[in-house]
N, C-alpha and C. Protein backbone atom coordinates (compact mmCIF):
# COMPACT_ATOMS: atom_id res chain seq x y z
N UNK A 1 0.32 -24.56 26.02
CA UNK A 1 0.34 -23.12 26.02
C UNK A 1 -1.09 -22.59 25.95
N UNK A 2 -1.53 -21.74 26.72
CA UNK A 2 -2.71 -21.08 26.76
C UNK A 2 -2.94 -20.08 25.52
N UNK A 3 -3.94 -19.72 25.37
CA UNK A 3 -3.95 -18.38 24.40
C UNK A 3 -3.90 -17.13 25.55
N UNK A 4 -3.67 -15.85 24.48
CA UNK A 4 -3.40 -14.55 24.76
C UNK A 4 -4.05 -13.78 23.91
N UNK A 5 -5.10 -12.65 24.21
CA UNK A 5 -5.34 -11.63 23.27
C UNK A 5 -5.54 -10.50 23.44
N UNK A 6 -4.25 -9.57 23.20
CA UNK A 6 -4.29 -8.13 23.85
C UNK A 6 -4.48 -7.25 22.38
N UNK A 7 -4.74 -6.19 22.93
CA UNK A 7 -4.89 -5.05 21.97
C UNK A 7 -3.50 -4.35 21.90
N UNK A 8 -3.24 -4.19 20.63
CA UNK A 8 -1.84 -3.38 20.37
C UNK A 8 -2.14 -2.13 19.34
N UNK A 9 -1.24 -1.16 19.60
CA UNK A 9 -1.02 -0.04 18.81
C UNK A 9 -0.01 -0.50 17.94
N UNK A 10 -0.59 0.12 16.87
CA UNK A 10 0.38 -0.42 15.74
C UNK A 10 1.17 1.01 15.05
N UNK A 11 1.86 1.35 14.34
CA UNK A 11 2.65 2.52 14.31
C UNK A 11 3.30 2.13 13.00
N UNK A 12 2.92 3.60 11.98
CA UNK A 12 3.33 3.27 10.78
C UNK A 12 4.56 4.98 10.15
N UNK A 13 4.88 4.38 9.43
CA UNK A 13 5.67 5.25 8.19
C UNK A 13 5.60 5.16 6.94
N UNK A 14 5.75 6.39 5.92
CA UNK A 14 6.20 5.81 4.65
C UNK A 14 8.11 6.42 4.89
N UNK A 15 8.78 5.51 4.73
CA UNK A 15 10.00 6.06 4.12
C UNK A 15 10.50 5.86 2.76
N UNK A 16 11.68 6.36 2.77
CA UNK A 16 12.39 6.50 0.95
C UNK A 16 12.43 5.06 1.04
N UNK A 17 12.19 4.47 -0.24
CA UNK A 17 12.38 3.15 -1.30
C UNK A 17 14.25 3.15 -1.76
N UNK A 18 15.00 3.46 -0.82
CA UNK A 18 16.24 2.73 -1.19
C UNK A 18 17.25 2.54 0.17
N UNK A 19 18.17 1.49 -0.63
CA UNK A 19 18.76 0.64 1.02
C UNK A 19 19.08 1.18 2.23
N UNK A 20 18.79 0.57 3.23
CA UNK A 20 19.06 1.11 4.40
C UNK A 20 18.14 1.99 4.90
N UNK A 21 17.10 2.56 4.25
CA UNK A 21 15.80 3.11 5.35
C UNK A 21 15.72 2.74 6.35
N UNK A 22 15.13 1.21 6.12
CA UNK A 22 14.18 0.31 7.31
C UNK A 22 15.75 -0.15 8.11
N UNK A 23 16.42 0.14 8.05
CA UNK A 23 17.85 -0.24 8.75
C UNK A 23 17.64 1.21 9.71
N UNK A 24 18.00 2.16 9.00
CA UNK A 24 18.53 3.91 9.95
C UNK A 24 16.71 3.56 11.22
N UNK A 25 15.93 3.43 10.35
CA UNK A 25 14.51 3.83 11.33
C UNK A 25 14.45 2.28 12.18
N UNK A 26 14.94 1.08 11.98
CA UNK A 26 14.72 0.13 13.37
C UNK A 26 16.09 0.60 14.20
N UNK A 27 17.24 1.13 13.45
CA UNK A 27 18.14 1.54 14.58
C UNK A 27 18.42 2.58 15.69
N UNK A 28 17.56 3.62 14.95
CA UNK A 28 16.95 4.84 15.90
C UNK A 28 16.26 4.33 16.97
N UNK A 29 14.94 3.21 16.51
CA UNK A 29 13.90 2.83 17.85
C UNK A 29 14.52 1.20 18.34
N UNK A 30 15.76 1.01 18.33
CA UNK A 30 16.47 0.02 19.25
C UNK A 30 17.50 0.96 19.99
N UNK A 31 18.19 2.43 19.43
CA UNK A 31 18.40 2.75 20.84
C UNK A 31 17.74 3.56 21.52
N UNK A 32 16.87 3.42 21.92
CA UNK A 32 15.37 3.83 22.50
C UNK A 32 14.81 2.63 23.25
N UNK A 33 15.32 1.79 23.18
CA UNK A 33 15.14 0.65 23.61
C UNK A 33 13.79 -0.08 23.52
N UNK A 34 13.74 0.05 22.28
CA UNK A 34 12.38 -0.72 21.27
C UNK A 34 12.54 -2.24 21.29
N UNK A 35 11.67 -3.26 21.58
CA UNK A 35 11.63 -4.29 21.67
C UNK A 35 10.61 -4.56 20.46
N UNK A 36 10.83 -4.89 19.33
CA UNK A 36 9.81 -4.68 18.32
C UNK A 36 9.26 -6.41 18.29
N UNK A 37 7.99 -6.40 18.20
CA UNK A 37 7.33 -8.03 18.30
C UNK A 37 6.87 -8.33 16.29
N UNK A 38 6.80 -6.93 16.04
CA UNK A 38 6.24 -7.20 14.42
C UNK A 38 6.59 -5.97 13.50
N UNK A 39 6.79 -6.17 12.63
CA UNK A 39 7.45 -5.23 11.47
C UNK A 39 7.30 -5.47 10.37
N UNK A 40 6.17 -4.95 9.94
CA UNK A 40 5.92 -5.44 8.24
C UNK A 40 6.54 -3.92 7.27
N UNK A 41 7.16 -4.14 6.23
CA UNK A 41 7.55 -3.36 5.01
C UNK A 41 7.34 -3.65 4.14
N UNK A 42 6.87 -2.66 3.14
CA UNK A 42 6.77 -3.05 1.61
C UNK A 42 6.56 -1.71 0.91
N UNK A 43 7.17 -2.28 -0.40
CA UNK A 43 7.60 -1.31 -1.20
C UNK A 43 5.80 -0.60 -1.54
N UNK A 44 5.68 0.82 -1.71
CA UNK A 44 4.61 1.40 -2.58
C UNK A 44 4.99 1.96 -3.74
N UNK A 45 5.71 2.17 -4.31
CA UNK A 45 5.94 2.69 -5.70
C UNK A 45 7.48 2.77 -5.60
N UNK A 46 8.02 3.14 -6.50
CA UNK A 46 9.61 3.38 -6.72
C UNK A 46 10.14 4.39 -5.79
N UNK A 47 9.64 5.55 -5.22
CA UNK A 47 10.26 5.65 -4.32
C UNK A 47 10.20 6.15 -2.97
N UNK A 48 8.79 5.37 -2.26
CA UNK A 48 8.56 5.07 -1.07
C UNK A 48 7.95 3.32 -0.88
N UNK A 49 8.54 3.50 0.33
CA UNK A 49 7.97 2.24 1.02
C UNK A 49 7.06 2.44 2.52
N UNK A 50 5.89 1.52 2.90
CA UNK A 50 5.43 1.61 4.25
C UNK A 50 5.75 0.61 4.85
N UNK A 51 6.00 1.14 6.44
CA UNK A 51 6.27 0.26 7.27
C UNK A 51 5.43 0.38 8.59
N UNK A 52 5.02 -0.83 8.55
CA UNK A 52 4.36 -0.74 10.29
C UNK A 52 4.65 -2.06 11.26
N UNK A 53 4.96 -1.00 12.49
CA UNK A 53 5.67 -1.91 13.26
C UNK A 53 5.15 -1.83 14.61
N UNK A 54 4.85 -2.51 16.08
CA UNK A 54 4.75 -2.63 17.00
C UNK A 54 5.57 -3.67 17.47
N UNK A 55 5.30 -3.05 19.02
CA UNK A 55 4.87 -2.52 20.19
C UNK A 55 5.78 -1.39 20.53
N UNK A 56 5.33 0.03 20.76
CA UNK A 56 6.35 1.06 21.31
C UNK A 56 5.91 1.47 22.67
N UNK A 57 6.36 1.32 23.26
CA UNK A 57 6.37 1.67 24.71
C UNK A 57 6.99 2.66 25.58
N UNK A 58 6.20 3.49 26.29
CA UNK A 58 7.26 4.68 26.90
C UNK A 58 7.47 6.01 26.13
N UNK A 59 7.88 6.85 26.70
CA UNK A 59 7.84 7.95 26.11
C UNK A 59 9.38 7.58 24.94
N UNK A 60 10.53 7.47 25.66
CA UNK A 60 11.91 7.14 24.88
C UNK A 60 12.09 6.82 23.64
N UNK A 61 10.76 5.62 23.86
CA UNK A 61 10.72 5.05 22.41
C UNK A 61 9.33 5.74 21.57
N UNK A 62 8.79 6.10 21.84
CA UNK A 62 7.69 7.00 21.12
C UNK A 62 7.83 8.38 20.83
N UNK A 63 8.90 9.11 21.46
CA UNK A 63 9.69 9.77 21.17
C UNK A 63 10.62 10.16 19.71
N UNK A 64 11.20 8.48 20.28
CA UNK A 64 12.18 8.32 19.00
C UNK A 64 11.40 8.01 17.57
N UNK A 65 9.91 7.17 18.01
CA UNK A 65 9.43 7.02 16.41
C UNK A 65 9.09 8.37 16.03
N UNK A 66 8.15 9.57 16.65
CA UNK A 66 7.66 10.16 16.36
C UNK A 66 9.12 11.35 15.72
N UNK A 67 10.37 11.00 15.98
CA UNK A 67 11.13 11.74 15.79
C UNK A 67 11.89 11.18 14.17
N UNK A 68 11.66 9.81 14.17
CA UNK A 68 11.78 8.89 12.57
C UNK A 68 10.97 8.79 11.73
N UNK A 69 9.75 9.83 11.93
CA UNK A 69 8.43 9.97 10.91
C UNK A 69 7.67 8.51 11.30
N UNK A 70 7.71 8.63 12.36
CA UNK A 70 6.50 6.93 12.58
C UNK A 70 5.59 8.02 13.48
N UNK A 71 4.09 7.58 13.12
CA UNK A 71 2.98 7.86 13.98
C UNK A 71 2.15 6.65 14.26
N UNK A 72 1.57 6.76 15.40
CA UNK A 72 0.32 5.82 15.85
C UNK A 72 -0.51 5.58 14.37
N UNK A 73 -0.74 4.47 13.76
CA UNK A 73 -2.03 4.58 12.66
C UNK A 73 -3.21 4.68 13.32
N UNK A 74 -3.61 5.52 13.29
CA UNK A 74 -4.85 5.83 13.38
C UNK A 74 -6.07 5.59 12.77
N UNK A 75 -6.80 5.04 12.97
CA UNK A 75 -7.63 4.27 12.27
C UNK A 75 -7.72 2.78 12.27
N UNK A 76 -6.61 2.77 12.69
CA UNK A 76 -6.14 0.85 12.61
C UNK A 76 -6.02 0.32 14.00
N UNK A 77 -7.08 -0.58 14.46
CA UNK A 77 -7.70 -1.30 15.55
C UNK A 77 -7.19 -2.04 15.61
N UNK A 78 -6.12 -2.58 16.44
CA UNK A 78 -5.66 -4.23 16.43
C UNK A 78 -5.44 -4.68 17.87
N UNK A 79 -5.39 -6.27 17.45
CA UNK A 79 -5.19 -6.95 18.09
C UNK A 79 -4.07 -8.17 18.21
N UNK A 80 -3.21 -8.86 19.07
CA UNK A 80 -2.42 -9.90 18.96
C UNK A 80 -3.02 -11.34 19.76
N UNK A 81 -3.21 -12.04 19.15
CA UNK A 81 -2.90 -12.91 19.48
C UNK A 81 -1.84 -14.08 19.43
N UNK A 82 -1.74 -15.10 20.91
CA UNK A 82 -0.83 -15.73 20.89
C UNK A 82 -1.66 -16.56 21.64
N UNK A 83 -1.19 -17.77 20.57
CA UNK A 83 -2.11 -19.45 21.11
C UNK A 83 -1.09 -20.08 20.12
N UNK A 84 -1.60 -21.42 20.95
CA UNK A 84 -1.40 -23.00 19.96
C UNK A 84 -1.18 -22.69 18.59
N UNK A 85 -0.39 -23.38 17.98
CA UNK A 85 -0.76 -23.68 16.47
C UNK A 85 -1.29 -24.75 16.06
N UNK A 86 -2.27 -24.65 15.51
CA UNK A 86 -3.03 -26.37 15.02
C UNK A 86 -3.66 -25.78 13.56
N UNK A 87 -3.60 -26.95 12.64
CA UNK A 87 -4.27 -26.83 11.48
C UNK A 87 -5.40 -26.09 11.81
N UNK A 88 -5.26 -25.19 10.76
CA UNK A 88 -6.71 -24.35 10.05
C UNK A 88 -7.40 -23.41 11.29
N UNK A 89 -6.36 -23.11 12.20
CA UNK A 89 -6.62 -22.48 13.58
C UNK A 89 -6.93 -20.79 12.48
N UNK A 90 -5.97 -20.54 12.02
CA UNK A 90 -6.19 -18.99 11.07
C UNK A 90 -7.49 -19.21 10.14
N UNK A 91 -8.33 -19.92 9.43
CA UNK A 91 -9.07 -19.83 9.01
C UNK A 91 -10.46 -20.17 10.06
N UNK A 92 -10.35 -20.86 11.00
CA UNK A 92 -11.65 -21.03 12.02
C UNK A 92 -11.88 -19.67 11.94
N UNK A 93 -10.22 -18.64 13.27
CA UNK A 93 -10.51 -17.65 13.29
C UNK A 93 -11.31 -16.50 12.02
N UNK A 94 -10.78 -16.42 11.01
CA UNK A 94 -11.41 -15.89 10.02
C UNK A 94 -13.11 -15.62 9.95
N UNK A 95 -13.05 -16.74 9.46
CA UNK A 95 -14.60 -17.56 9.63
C UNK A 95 -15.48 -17.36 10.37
N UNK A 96 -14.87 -17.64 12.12
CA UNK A 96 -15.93 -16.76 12.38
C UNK A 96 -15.90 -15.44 13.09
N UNK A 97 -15.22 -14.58 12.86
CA UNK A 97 -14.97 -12.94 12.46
C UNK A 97 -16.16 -12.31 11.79
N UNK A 98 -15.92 -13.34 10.12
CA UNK A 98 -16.45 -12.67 9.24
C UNK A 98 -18.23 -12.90 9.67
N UNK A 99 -18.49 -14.33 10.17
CA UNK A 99 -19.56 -14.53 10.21
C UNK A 99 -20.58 -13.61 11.30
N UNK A 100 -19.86 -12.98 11.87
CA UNK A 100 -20.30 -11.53 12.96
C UNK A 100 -20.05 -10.45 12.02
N UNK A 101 -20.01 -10.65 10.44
CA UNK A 101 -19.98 -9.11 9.22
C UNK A 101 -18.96 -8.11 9.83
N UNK A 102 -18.10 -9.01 10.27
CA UNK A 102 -16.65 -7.83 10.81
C UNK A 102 -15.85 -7.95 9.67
N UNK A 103 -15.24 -7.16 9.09
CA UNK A 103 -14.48 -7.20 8.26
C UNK A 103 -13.13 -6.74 8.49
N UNK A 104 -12.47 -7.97 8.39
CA UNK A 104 -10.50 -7.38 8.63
C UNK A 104 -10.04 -6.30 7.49
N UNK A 105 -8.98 -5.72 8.28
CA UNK A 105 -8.49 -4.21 7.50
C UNK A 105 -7.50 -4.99 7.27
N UNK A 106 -6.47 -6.03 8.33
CA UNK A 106 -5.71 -6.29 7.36
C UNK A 106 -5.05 -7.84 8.76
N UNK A 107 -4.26 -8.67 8.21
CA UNK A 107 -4.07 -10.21 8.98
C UNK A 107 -2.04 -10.13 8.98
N UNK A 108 -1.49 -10.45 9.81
CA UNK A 108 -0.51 -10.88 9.93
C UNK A 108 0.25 -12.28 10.71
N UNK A 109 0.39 -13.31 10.35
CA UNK A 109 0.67 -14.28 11.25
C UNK A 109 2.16 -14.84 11.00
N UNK A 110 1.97 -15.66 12.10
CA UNK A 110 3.44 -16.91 11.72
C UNK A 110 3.42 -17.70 13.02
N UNK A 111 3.77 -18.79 12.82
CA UNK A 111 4.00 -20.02 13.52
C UNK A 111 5.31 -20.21 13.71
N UNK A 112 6.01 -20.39 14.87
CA UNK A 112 7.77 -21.12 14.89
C UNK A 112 7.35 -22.49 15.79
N UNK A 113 7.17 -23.57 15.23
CA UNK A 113 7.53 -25.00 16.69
C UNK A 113 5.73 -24.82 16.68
N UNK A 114 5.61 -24.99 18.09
CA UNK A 114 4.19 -25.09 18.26
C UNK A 114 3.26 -23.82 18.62
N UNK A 115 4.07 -22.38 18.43
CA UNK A 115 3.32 -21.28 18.65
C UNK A 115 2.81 -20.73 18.00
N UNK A 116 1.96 -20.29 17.58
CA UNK A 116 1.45 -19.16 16.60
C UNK A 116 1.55 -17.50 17.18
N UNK A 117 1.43 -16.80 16.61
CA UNK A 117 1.34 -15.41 16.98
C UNK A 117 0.34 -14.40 15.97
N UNK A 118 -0.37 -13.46 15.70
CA UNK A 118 -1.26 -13.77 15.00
C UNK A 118 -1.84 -12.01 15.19
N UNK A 119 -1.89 -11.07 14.31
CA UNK A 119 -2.25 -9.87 14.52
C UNK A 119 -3.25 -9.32 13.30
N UNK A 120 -4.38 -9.17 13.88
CA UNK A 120 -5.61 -8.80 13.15
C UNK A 120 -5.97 -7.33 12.95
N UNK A 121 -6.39 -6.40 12.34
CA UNK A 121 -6.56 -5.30 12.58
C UNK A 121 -8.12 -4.99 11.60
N UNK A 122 -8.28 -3.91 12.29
CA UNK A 122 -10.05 -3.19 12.13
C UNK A 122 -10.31 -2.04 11.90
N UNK A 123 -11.33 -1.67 11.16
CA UNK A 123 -11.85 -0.26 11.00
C UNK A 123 -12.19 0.42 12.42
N UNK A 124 -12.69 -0.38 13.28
CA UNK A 124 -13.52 0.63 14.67
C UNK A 124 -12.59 0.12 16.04
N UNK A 125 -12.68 0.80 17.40
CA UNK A 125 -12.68 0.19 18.49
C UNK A 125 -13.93 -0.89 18.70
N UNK A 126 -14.83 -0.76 17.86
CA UNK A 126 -16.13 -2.00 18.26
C UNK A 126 -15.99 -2.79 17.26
N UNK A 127 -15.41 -2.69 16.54
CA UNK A 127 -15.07 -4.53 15.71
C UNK A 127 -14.07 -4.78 16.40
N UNK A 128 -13.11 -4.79 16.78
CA UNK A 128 -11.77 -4.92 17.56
C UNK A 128 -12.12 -5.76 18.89
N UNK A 129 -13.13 -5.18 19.14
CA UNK A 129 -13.58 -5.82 20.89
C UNK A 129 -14.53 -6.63 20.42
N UNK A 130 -15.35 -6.50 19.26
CA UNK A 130 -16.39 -7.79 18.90
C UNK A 130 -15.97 -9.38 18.66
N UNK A 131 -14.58 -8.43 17.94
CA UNK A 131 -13.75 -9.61 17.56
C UNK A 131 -12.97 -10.33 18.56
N UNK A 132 -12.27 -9.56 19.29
CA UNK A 132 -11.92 -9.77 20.66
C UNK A 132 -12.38 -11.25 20.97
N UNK A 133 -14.08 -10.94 21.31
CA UNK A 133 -14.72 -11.88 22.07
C UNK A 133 -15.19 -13.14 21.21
N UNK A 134 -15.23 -13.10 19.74
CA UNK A 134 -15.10 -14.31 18.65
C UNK A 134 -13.81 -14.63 18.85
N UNK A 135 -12.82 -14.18 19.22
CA UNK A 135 -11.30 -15.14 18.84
C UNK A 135 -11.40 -15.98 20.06
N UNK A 136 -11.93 -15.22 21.42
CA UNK A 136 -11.71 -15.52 22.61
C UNK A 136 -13.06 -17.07 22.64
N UNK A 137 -13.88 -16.73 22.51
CA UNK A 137 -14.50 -18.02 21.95
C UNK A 137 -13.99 -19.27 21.15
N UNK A 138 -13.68 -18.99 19.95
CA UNK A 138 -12.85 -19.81 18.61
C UNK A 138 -11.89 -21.08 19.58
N UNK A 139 -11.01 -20.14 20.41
CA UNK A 139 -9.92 -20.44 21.28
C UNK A 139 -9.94 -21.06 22.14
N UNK A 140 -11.41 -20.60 22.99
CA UNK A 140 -11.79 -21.67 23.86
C UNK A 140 -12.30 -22.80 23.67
N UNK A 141 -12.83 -23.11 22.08
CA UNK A 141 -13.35 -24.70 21.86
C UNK A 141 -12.30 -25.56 21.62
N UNK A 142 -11.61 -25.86 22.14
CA UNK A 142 -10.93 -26.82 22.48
C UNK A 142 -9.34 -26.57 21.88
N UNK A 143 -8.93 -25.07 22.53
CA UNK A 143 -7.70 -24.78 21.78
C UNK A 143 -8.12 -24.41 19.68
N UNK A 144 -9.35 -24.11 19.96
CA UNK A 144 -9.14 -23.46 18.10
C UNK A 144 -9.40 -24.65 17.32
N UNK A 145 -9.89 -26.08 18.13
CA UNK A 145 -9.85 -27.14 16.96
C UNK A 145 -11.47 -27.26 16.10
């Protein structure tokens, strides 16, 4: 498997902290026909939680978030990648990120079998693309080893 590294909009909410929020708001943007690749939630105090989720595409579905209290985060630069999984492939990347004084806003990954998938995010559009070109490097030495 080759690597992949596109830039994604990421799209957040706070909703209410009790059951079935994150249920009513992914069921609104699935019939909208949301294909969601990532969805992180977590509680902020007793009674809200944030959620941010990508990829929204199209008006239908950007529509529908902006109509479930989801907006574009703004401020938040990201990126996905998708490569190989091999030992210590997430910390190379890290490593050398940091060693270009880029500093991550925030890391999401997971591995199933032999894939990784892997979403980084940034303070600027120019750490985002700096970084860009460190992952795209990292990746090319021999698959991340």
């Amino acid at each position: 498997m080759a690597h992949k590294i596109s830039k994604v909009d990421v799209w957040a909410a706070d909703i209410a902290n009790r059951p079935g929020s994150l249920a009513g708001l992914l069921d609104k943007l699935a019939g909208a026909g949301a294909r969601l690749e990532f969805v992180i939630a977590r509680k902020v105090d007793e009674n809200s939680s944030r959620v941010f989720l990508a990829p929204l595409k199209g008006k239908k579905q950007t529509g529908a978030a902006a109509g479930a209290g989801l907006a574009k985060a703004n401020g938040m630069y990201s990126i996905r990648i998708d490569a190989p999984d091999k030992p210590g492939l997430g910390a190379r990347i890290c490593e050398a990120i940091a060693a270009k004084g880029i500093n991550l806003r925030g890391v999401s990954a997971a591995a199933i079998g032999t894939k990784s998938v892997t979403y980084l995010a940034f303070d600027s559009d120019a750490d985002r693309a700096q970084a860009s070109k460190v992952v795209k490097s990292v990746l090319g030495k021999a698959g991340g080893r």
